[in-house]
C-alpha atoms as a PDB file:
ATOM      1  CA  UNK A   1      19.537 105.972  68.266  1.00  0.00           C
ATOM      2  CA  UNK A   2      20.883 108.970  70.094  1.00  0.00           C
ATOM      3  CA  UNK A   3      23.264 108.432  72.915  1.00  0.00           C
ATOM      4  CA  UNK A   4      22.638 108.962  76.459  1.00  0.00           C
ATOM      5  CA  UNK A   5      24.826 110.239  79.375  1.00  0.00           C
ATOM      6  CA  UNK A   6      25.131 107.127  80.581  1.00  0.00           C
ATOM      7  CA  UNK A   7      26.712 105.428  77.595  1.00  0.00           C
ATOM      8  CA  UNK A   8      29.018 108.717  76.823  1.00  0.00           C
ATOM      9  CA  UNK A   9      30.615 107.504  80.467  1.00  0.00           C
ATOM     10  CA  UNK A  10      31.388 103.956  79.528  1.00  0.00           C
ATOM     11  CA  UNK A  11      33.571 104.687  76.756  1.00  0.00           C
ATOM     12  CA  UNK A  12      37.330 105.598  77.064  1.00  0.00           C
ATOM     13  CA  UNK A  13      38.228 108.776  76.334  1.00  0.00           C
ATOM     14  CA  UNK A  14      41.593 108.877  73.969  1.00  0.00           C
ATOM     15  CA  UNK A  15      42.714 111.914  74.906  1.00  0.00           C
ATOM     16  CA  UNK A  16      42.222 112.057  78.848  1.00  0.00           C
ATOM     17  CA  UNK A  17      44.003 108.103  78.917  1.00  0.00           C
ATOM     18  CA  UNK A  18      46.870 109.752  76.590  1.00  0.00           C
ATOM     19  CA  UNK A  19      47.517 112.472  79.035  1.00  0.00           C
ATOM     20  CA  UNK A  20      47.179 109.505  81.939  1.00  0.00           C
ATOM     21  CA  UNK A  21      49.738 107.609  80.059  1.00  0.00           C
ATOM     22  CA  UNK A  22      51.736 110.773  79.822  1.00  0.00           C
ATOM     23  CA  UNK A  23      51.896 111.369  83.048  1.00  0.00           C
ATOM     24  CA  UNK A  24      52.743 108.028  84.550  1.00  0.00           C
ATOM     25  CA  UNK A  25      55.515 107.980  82.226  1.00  0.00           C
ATOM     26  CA  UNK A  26      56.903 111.197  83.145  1.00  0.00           C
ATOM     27  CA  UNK A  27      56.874 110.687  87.166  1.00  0.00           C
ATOM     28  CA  UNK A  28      58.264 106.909  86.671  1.00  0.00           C
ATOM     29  CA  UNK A  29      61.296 108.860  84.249  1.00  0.00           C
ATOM     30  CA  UNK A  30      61.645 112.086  87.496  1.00  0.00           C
ATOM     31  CA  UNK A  31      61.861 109.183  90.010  1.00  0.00           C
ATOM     32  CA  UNK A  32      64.272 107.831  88.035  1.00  0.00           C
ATOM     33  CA  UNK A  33      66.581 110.844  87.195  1.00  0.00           C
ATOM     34  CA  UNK A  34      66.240 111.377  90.821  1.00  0.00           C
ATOM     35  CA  UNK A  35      67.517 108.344  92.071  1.00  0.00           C
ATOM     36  CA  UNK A  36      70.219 108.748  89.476  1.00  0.00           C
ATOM     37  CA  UNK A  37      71.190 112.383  90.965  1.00  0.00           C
ATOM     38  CA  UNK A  38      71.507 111.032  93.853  1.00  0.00           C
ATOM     39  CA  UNK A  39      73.616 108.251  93.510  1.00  0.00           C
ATOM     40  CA  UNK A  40      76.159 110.316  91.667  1.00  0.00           C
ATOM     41  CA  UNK A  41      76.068 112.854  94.292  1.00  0.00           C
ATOM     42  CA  UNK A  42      76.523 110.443  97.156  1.00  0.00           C
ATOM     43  CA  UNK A  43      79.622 109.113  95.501  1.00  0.00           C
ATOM     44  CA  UNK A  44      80.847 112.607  95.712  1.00  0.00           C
ATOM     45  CA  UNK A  45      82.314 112.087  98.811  1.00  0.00           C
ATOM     46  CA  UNK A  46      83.758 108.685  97.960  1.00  0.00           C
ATOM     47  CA  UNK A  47      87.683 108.129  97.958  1.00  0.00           C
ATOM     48  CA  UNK A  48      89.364 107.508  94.560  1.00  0.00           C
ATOM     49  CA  UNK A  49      90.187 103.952  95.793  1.00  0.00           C
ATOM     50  CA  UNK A  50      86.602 102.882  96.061  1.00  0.00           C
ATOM     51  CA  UNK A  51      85.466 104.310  92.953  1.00  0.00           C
ATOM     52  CA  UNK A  52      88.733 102.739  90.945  1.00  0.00           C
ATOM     53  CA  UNK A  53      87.677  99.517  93.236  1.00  0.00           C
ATOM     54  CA  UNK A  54      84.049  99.734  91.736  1.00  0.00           C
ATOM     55  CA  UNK A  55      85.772  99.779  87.979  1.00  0.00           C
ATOM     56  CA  UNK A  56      87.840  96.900  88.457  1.00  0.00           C
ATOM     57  CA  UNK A  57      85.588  94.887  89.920  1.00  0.00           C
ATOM     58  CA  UNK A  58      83.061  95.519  86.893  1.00  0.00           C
ATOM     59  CA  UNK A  59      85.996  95.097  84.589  1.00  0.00           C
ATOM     60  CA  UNK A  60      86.914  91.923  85.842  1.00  0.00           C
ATOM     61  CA  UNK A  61      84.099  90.306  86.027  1.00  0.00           C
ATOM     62  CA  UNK A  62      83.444  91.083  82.255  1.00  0.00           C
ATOM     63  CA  UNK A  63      86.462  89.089  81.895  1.00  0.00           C
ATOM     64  CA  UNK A  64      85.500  86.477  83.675  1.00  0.00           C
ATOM     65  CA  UNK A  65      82.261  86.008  82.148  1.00  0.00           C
ATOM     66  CA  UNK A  66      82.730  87.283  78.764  1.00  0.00           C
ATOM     67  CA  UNK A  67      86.350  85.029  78.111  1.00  0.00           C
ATOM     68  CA  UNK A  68      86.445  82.844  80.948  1.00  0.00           C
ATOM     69  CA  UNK A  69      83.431  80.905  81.303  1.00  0.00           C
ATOM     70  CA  UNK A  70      83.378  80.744  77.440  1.00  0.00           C
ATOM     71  CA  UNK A  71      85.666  78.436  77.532  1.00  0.00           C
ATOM     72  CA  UNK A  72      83.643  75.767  78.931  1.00  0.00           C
ATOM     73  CA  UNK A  73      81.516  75.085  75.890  1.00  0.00           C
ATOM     74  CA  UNK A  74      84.190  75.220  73.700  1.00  0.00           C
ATOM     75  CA  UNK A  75      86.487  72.545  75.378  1.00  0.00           C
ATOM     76  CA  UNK A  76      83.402  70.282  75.675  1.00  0.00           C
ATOM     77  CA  UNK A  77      83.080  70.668  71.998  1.00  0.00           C
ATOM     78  CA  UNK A  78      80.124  73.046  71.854  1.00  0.00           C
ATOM     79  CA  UNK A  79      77.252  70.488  72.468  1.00  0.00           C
ATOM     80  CA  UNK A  80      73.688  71.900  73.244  1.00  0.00           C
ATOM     81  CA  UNK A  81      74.652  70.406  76.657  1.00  0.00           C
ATOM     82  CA  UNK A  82      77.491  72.149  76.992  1.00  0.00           C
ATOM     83  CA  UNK A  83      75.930  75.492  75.853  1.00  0.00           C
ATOM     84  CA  UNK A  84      72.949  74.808  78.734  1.00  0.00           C
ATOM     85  CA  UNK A  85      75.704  74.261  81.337  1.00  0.00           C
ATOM     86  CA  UNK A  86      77.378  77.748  80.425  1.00  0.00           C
ATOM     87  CA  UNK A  87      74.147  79.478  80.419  1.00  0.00           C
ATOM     88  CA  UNK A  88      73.243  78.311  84.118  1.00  0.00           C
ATOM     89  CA  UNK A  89      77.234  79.035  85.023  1.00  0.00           C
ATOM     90  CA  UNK A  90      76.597  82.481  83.633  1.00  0.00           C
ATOM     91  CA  UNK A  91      73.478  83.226  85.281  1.00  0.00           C
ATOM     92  CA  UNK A  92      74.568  81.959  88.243  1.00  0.00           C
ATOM     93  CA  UNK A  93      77.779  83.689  87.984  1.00  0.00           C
ATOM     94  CA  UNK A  94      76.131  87.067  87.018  1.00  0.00           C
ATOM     95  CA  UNK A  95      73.558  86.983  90.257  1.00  0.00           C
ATOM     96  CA  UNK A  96      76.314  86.151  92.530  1.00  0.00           C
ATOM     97  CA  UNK A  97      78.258  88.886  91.413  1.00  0.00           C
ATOM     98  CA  UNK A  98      75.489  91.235  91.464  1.00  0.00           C
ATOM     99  CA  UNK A  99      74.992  90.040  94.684  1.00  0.00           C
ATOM    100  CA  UNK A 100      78.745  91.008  95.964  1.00  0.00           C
ATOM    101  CA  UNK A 101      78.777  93.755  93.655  1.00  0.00           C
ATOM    102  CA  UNK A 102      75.748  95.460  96.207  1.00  0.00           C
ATOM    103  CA  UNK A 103      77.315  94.002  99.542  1.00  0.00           C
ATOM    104  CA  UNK A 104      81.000  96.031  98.603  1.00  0.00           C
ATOM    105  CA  UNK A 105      79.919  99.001  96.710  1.00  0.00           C
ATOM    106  CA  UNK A 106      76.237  99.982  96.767  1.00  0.00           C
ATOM    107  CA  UNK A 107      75.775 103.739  97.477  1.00  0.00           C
ATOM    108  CA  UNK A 108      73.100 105.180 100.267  1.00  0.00           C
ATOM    109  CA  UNK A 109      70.953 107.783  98.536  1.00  0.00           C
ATOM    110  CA  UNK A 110      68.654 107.805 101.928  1.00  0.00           C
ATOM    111  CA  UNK A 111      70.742 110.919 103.091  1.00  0.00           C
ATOM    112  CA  UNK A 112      69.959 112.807 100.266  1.00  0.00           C
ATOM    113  CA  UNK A 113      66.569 114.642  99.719  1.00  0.00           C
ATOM    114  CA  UNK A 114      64.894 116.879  96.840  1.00  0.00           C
ATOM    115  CA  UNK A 115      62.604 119.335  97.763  1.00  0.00           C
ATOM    116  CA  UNK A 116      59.483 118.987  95.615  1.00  0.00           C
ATOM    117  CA  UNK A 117      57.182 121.805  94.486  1.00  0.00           C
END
């Protein structure tokens, strides 16, 4: 049974869905090192007090979550219960700082444009 045209169309070709794959991958990883770029160049022009504001807040908040809220499943004597109750307290805690953490020091990259070829 030879095969027609028609069925040579219907299959996937390896190597054309490889480069695809390839591809996709390597825009998604430019946008990203763009976006990085510019975030690091828009806090160029950033004083020293928000950028050391930006560390202790992060540091802090590692703290908190990391030997603060601990503490609450230990003192109620490390139950499952008490281990559910610091997981929602830490995701709770982490989204409501993330949530600050954009209000106070999230940088604007809209300023900043690449030229592309």
């Amino acid at each position: 049974m030879e095969e027609t045209p028609e069925d040579a169309d219907l299959f996937i070709d390896k190597q054309q869905e490889s480069d695809a794959a390839f591809w996709r991958l390597k825009k998604a990883m430019d946008d990203w090192r763009d976006n990085r770029i510019k975030r690091v160049m828009a806090q160029e022009g950033e004083s020293i007090f928000l950028t050391f504001g930006r560390i202790m807040y992060v540091i802090s908040c590692i703290i908190f979550d990391g030997l603060i809220l601990i503490e609450l499943p230990i003192y109620m004597g490390r139950s499952a219960a008490a281990w559910t109750i610091y997981i929602l307290l830490l995701i709770f805690a982490v989204r409501l700082e993330y949530e600050y953490y954009k209000k106070w020091f999230e940088v604007d990259i809209n300023q900043i444009e690449f030229e592309t070829p």
